[in-house]
PDB file of N, CA and C in Angstrom:
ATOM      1  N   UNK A   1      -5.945  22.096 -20.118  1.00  0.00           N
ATOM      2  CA  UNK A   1      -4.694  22.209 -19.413  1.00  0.00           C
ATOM      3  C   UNK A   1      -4.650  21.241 -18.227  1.00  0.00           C
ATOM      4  N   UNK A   2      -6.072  21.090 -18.015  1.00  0.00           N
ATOM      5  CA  UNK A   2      -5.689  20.349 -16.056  1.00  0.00           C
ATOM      6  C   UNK A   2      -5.739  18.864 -16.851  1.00  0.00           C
ATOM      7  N   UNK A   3      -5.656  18.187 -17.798  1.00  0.00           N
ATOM      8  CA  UNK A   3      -5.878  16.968 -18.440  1.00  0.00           C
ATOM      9  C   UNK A   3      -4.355  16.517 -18.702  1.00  0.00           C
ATOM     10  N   UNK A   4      -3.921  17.921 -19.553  1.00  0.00           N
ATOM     11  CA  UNK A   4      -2.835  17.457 -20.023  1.00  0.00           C
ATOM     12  C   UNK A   4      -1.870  17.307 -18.577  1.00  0.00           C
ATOM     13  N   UNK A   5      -1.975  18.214 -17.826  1.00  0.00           N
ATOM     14  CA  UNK A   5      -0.877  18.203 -16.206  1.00  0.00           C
ATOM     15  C   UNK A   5      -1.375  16.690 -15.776  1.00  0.00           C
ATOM     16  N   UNK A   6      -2.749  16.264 -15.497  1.00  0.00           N
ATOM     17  CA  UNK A   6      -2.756  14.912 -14.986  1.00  0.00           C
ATOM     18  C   UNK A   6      -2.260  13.651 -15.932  1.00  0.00           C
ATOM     19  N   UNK A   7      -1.906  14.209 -17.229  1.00  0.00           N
ATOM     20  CA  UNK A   7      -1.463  12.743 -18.032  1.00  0.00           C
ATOM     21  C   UNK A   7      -0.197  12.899 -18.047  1.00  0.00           C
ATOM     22  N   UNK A   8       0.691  14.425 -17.981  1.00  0.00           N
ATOM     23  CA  UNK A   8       1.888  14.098 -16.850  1.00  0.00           C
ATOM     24  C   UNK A   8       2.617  13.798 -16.084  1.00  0.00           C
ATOM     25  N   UNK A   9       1.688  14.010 -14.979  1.00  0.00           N
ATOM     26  CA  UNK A   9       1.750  13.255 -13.847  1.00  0.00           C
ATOM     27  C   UNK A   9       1.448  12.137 -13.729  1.00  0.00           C
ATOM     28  N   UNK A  10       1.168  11.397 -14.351  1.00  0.00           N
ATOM     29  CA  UNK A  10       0.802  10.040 -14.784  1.00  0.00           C
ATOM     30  C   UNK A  10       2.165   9.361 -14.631  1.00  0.00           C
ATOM     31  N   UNK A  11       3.148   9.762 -15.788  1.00  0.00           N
ATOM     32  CA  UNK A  11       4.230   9.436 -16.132  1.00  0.00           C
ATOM     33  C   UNK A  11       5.635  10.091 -15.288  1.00  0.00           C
ATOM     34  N   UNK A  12       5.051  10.478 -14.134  1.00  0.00           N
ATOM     35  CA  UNK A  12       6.254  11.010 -12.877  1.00  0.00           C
ATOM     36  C   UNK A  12       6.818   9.963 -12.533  1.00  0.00           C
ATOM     37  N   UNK A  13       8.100   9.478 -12.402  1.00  0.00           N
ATOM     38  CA  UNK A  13       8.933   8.956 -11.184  1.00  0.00           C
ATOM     39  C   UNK A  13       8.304   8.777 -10.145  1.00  0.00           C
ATOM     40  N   UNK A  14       8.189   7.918  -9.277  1.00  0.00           N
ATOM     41  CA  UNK A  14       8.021   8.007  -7.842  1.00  0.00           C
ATOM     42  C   UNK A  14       8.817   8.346  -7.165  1.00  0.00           C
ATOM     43  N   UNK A  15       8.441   9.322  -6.088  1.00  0.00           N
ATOM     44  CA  UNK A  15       9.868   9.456  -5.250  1.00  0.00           C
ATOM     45  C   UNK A  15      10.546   8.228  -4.504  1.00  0.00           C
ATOM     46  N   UNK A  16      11.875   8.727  -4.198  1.00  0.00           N
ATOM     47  CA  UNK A  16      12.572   7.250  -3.296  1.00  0.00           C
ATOM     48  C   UNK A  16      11.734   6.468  -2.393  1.00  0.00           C
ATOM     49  N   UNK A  17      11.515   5.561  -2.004  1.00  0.00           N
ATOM     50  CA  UNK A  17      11.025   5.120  -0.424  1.00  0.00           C
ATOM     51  C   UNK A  17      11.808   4.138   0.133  1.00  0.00           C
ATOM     52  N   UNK A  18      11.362   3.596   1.038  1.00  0.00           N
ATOM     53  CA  UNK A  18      12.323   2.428   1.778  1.00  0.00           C
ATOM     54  C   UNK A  18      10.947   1.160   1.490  1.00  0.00           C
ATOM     55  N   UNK A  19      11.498  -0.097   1.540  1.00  0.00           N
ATOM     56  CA  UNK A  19      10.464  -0.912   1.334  1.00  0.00           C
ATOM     57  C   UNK A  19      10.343  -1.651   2.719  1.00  0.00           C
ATOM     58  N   UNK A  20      10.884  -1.671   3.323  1.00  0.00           N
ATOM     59  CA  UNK A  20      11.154  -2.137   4.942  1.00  0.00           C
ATOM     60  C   UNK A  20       9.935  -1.301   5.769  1.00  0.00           C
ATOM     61  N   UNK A  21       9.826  -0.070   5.832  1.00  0.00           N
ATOM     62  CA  UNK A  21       8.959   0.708   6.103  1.00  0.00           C
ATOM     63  C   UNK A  21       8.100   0.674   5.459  1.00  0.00           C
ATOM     64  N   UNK A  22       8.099   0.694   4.219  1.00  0.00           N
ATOM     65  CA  UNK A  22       6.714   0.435   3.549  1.00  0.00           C
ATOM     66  C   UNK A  22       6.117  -0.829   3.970  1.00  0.00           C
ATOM     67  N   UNK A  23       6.629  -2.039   4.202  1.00  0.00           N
ATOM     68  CA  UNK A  23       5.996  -3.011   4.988  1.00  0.00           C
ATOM     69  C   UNK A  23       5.527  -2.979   6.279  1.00  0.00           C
ATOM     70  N   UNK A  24       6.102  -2.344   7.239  1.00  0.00           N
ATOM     71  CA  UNK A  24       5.560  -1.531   8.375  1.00  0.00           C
ATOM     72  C   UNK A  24       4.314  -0.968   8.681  1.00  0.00           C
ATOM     73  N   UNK A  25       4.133   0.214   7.194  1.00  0.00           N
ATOM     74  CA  UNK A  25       2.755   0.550   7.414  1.00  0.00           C
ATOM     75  C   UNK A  25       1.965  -0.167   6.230  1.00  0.00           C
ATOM     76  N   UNK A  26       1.981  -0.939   5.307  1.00  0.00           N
ATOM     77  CA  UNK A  26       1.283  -1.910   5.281  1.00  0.00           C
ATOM     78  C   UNK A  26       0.621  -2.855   5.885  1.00  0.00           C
ATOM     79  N   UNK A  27       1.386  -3.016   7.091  1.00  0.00           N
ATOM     80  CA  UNK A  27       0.681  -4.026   8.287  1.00  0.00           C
ATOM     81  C   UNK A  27       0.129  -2.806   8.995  1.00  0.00           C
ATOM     82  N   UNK A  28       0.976  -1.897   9.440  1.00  0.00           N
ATOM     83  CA  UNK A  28       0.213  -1.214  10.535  1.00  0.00           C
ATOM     84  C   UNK A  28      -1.251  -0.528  10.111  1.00  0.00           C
ATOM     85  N   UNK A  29      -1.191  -0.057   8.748  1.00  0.00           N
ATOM     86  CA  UNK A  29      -2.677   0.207   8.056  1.00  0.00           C
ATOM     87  C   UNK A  29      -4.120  -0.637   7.527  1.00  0.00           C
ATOM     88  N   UNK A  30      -3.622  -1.909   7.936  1.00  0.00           N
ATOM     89  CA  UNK A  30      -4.664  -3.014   7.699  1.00  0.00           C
ATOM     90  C   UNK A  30      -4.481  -2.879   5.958  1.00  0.00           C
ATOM     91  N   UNK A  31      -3.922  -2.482   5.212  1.00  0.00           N
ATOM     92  CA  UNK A  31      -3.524  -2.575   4.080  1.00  0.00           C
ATOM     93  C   UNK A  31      -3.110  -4.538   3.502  1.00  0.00           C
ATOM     94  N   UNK A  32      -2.771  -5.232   4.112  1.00  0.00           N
ATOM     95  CA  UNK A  32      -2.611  -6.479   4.305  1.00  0.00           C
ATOM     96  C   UNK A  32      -4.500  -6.809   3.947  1.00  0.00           C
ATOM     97  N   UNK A  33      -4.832  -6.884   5.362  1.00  0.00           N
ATOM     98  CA  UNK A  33      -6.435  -7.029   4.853  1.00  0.00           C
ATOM     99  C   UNK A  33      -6.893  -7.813   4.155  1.00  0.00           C
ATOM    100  N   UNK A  34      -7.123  -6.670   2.720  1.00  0.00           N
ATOM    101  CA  UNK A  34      -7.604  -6.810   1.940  1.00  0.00           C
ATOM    102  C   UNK A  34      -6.432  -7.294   0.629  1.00  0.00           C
ATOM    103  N   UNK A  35      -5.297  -6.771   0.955  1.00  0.00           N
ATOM    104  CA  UNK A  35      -4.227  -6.882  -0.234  1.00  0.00           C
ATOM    105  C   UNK A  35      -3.349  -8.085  -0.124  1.00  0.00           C
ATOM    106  N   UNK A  36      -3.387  -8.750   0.717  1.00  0.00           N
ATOM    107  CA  UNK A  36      -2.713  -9.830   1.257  1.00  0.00           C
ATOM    108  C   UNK A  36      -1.878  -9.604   1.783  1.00  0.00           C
ATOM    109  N   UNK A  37      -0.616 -10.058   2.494  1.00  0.00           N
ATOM    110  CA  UNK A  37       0.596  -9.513   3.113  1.00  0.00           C
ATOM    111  C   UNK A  37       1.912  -9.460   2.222  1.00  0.00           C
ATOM    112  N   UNK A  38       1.532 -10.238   0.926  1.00  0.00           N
ATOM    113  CA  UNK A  38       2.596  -9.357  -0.467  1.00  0.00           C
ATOM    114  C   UNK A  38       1.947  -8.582  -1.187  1.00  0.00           C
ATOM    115  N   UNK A  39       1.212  -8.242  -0.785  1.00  0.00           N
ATOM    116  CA  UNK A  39       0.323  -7.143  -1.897  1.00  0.00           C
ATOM    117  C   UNK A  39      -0.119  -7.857  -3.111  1.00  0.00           C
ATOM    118  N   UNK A  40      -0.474  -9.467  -3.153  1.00  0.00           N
ATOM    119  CA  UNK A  40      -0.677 -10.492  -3.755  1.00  0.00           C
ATOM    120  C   UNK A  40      -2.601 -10.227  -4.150  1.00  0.00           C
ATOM    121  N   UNK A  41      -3.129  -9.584  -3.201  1.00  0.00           N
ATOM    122  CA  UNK A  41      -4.833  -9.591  -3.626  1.00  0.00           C
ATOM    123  C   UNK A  41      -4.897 -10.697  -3.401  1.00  0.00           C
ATOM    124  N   UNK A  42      -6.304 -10.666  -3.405  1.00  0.00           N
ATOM    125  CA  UNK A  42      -7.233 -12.266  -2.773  1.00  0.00           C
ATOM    126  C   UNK A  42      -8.527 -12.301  -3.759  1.00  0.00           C
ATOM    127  N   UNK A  43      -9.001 -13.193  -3.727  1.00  0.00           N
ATOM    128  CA  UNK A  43     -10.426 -13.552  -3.917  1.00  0.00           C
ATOM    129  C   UNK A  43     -11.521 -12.597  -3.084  1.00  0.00           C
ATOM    130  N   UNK A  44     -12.346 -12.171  -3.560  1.00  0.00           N
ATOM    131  CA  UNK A  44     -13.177 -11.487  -3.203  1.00  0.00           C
ATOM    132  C   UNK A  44     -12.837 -10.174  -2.041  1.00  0.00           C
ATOM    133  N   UNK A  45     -11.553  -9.697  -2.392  1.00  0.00           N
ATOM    134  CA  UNK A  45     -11.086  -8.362  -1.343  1.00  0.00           C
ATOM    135  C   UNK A  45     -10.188  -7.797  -2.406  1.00  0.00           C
ATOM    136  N   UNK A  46      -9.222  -7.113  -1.829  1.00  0.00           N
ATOM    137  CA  UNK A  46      -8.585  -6.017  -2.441  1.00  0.00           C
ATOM    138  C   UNK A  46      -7.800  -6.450  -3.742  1.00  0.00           C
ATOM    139  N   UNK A  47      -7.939  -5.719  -4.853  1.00  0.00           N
ATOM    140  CA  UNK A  47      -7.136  -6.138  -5.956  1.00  0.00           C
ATOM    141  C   UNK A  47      -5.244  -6.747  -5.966  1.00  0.00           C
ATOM    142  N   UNK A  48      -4.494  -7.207  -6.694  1.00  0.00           N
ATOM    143  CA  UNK A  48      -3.552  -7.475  -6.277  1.00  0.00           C
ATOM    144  C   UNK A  48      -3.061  -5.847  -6.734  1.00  0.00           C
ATOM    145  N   UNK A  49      -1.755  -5.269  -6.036  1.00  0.00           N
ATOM    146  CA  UNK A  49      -1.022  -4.077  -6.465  1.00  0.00           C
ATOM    147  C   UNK A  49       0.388  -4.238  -6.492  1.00  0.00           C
ATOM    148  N   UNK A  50       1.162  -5.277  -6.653  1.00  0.00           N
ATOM    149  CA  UNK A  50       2.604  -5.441  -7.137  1.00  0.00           C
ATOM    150  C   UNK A  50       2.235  -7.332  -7.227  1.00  0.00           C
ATOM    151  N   UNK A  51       3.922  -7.717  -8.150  1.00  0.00           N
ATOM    152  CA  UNK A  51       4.906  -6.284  -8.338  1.00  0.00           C
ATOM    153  C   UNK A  51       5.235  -5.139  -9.368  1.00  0.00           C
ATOM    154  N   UNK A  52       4.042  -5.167 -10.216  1.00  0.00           N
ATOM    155  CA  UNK A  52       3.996  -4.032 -10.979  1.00  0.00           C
ATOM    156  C   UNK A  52       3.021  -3.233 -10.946  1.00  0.00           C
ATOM    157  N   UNK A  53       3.176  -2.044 -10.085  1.00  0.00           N
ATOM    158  CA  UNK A  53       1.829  -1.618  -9.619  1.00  0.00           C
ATOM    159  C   UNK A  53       1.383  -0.684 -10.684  1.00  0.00           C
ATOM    160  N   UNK A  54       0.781  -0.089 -10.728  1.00  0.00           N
ATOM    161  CA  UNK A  54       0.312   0.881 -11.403  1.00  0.00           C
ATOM    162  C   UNK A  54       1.058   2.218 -10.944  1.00  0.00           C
ATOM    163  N   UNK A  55       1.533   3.457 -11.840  1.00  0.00           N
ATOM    164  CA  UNK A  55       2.081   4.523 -11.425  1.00  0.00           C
ATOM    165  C   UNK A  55       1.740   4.850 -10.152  1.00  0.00           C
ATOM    166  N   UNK A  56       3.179   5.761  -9.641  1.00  0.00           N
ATOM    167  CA  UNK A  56       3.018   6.191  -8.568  1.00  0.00           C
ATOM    168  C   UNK A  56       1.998   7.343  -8.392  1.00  0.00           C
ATOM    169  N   UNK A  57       1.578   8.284  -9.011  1.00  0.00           N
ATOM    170  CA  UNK A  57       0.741   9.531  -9.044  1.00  0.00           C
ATOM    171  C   UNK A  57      -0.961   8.513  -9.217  1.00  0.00           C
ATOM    172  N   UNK A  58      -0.790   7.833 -10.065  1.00  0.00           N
ATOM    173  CA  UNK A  58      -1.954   6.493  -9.633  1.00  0.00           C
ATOM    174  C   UNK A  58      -2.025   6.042  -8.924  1.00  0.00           C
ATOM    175  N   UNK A  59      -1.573   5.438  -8.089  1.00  0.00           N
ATOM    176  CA  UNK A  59      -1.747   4.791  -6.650  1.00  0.00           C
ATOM    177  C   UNK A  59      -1.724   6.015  -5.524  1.00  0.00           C
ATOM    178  N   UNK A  60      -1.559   7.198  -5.586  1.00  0.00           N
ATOM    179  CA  UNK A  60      -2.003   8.182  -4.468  1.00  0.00           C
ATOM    180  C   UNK A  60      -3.326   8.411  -4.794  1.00  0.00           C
ATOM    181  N   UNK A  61      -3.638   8.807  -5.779  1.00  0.00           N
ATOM    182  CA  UNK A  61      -4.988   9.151  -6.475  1.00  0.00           C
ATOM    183  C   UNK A  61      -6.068   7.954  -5.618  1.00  0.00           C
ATOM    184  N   UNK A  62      -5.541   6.869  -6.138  1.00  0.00           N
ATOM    185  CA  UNK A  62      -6.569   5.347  -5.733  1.00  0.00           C
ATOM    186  C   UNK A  62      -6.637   5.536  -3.985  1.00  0.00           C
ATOM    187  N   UNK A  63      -5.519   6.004  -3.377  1.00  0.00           N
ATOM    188  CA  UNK A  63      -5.671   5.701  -2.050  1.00  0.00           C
ATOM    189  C   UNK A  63      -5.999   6.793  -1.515  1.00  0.00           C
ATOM    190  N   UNK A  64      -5.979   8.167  -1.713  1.00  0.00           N
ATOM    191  CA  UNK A  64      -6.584   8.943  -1.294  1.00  0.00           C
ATOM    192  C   UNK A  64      -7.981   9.279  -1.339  1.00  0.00           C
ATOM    193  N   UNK A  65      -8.386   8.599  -2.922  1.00  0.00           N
ATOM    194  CA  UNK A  65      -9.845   9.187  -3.330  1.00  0.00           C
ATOM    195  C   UNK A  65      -9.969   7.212  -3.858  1.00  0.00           C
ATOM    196  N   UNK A  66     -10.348   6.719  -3.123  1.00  0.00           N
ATOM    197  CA  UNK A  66     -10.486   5.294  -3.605  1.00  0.00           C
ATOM    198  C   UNK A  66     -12.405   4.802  -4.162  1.00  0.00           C
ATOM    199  N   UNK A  67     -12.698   4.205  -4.807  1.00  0.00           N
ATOM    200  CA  UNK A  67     -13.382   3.147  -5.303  1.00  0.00           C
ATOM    201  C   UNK A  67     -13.963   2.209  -4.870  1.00  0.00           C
ATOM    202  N   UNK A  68     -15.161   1.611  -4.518  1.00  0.00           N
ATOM    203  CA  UNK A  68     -15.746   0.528  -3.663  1.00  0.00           C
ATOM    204  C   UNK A  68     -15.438   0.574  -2.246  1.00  0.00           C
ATOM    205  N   UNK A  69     -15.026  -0.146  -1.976  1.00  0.00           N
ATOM    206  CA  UNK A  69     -15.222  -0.238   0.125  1.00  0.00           C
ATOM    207  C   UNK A  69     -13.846   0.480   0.680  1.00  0.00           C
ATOM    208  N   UNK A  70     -12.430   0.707  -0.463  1.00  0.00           N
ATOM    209  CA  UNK A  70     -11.615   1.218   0.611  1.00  0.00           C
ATOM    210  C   UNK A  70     -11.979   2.090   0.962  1.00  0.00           C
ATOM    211  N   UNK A  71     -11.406   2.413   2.205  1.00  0.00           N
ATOM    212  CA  UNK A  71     -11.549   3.986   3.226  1.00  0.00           C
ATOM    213  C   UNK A  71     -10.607   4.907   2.465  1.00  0.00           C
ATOM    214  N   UNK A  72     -11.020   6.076   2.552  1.00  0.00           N
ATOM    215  CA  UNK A  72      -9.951   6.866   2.173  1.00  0.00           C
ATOM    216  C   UNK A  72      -9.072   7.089   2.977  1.00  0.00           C
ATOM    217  N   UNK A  73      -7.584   7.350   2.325  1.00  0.00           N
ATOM    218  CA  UNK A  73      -6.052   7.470   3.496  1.00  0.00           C
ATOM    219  C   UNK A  73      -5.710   8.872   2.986  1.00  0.00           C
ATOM    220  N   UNK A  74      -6.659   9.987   3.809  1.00  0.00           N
ATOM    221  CA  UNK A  74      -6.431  11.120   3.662  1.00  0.00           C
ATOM    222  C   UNK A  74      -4.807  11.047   3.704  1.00  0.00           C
ATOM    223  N   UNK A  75      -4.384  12.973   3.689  1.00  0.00           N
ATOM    224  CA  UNK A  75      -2.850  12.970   4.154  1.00  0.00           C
ATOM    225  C   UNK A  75      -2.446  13.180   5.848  1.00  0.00           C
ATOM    226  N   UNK A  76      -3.909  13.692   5.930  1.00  0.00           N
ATOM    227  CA  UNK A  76      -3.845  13.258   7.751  1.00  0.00           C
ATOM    228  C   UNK A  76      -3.701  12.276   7.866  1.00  0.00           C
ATOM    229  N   UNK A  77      -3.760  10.882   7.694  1.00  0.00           N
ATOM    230  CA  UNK A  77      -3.584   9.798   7.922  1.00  0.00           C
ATOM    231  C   UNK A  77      -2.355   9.126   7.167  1.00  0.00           C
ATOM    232  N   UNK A  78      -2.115   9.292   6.009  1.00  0.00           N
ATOM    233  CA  UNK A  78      -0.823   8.893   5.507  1.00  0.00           C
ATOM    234  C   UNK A  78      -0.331   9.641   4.986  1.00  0.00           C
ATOM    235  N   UNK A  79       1.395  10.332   5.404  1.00  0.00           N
ATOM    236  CA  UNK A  79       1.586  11.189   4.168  1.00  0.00           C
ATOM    237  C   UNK A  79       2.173  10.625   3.255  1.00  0.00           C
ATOM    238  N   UNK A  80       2.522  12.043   2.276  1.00  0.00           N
ATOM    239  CA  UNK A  80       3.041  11.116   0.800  1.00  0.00           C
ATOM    240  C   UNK A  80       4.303  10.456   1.283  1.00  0.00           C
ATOM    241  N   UNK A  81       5.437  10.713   2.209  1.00  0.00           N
ATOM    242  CA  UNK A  81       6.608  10.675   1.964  1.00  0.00           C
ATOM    243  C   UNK A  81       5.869   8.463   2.649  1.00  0.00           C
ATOM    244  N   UNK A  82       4.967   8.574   3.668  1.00  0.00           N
ATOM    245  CA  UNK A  82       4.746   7.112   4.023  1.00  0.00           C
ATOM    246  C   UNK A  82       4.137   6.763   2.603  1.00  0.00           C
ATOM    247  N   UNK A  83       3.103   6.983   1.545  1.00  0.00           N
ATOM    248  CA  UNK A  83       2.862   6.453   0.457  1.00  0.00           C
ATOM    249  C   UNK A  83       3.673   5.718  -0.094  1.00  0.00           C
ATOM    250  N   UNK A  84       5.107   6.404  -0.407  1.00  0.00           N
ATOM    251  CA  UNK A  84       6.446   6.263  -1.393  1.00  0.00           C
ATOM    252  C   UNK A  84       6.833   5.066  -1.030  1.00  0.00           C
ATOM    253  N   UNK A  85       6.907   4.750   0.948  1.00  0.00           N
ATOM    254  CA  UNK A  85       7.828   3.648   1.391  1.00  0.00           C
ATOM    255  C   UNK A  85       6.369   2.938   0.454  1.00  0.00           C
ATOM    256  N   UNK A  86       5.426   2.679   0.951  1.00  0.00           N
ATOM    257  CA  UNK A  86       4.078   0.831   0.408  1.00  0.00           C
ATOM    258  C   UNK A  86       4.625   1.247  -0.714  1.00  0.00           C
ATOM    259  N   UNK A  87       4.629   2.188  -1.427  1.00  0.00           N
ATOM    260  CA  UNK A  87       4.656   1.807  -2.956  1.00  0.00           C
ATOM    261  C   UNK A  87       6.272   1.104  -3.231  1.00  0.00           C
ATOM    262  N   UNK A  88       6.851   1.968  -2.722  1.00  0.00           N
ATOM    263  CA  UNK A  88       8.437   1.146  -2.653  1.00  0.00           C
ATOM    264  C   UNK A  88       8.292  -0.522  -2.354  1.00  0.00           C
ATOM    265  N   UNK A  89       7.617  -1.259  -1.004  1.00  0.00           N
ATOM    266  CA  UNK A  89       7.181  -2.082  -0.939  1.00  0.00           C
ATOM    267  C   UNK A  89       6.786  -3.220  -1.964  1.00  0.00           C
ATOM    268  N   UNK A  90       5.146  -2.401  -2.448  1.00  0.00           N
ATOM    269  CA  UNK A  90       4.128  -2.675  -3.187  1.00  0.00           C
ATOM    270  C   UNK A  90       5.285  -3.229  -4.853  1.00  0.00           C
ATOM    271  N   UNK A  91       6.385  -2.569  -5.060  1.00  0.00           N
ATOM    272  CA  UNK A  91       7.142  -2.719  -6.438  1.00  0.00           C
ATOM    273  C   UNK A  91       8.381  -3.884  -6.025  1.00  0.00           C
ATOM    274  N   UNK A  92       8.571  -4.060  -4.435  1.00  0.00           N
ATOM    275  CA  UNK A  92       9.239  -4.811  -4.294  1.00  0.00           C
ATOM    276  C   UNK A  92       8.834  -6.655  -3.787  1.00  0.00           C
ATOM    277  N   UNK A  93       7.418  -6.240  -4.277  1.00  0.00           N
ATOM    278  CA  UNK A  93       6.649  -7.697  -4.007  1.00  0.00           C
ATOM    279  C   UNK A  93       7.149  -8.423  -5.294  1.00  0.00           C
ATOM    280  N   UNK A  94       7.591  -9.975  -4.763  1.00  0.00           N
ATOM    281  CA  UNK A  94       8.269 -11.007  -5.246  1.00  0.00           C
ATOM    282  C   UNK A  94       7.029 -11.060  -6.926  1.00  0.00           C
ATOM    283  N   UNK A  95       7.778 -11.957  -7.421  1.00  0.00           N
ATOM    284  CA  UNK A  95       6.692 -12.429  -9.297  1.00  0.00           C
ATOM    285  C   UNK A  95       6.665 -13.462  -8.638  1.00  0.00           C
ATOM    286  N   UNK A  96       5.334 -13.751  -9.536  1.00  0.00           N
ATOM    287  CA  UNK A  96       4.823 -15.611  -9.264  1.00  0.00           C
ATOM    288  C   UNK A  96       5.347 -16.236  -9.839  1.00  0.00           C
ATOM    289  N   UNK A  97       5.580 -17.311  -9.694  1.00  0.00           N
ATOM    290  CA  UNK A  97       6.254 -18.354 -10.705  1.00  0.00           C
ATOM    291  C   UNK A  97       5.584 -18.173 -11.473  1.00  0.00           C
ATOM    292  N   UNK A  98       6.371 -18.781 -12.972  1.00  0.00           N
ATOM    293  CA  UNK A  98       5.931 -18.646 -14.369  1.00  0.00           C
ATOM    294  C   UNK A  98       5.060 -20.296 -14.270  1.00  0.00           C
ATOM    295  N   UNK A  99       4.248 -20.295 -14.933  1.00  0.00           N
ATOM    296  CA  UNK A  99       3.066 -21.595 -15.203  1.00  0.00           C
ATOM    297  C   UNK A  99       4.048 -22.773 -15.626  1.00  0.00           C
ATOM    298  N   UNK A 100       5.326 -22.577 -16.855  1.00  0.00           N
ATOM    299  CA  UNK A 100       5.803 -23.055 -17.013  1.00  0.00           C
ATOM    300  C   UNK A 100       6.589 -23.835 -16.076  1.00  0.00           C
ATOM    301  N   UNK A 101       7.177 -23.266 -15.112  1.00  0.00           N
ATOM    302  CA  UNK A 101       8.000 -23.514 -13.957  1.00  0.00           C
ATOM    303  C   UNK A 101       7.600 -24.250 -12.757  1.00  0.00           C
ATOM    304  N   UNK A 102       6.429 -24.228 -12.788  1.00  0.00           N
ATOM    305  CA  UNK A 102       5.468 -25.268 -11.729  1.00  0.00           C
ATOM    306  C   UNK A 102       5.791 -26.715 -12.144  1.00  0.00           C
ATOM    307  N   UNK A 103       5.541 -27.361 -10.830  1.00  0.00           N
ATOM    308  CA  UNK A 103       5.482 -28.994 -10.733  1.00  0.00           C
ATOM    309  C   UNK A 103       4.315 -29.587 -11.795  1.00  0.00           C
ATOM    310  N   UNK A 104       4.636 -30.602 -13.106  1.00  0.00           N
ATOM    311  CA  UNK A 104       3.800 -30.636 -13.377  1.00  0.00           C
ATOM    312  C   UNK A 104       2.801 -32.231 -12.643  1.00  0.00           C
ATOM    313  N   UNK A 105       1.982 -32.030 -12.785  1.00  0.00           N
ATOM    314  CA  UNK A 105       0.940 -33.526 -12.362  1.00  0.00           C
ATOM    315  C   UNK A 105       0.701 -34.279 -13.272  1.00  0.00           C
ATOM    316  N   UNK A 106       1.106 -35.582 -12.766  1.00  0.00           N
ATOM    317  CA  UNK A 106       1.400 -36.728 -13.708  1.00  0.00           C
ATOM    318  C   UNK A 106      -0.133 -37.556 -13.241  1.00  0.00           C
TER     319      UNK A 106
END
């Protein structure tokens, strides 16, 4: 039963957020850092997470109970309704140009 509720929740909606605020505490959480300041990821730090992030009930999971060096962002420290704005954010980070679409070198 608790398998099937988490592969549910998998497939939840995210609630609304604002992405303006979600950029807010992206900077204000050192979330930048490691994620870059579009949520682009870097070389040897935080993975990229938009603009197609992984579910929303996935990305609380990752940031609350995270993997390698992040800190955890208990809900003392972030609540969900601030989660919603980064992820709002995190989905409103720009696409890379297509390979095709680049300057080519002659």
């Amino acid at each position: 039963m608790k398998v099937l509720f988490l592969i549910l929740a998998m497939f939840q909606a995210a609630p609304k957020g604002n992405v303006e605020t979600g950029k807010t505490l992206f900077m204000k959480y050192g979330c930048f850092e490691c994620h870059g300041r579009e949520a682009q990821g870097g070389a040897g730090t935080g993975p990229k997470l938009g603009p197609a992030p992984i579910p929303f009930s996935a990305f609380v999971y990752q940031v609350r109970s995270p993997r390698d060096q992040m800190p955890p962002y208990t809900s003392k420290v972030l609540s969900d309704a601030e989660l919603a704005d980064i992820y709002a954010f995190v989905q409103a980070a720009p696409q890379p140009p297509k390979v095709d679409s680049l300057p080519q070198l002659k």
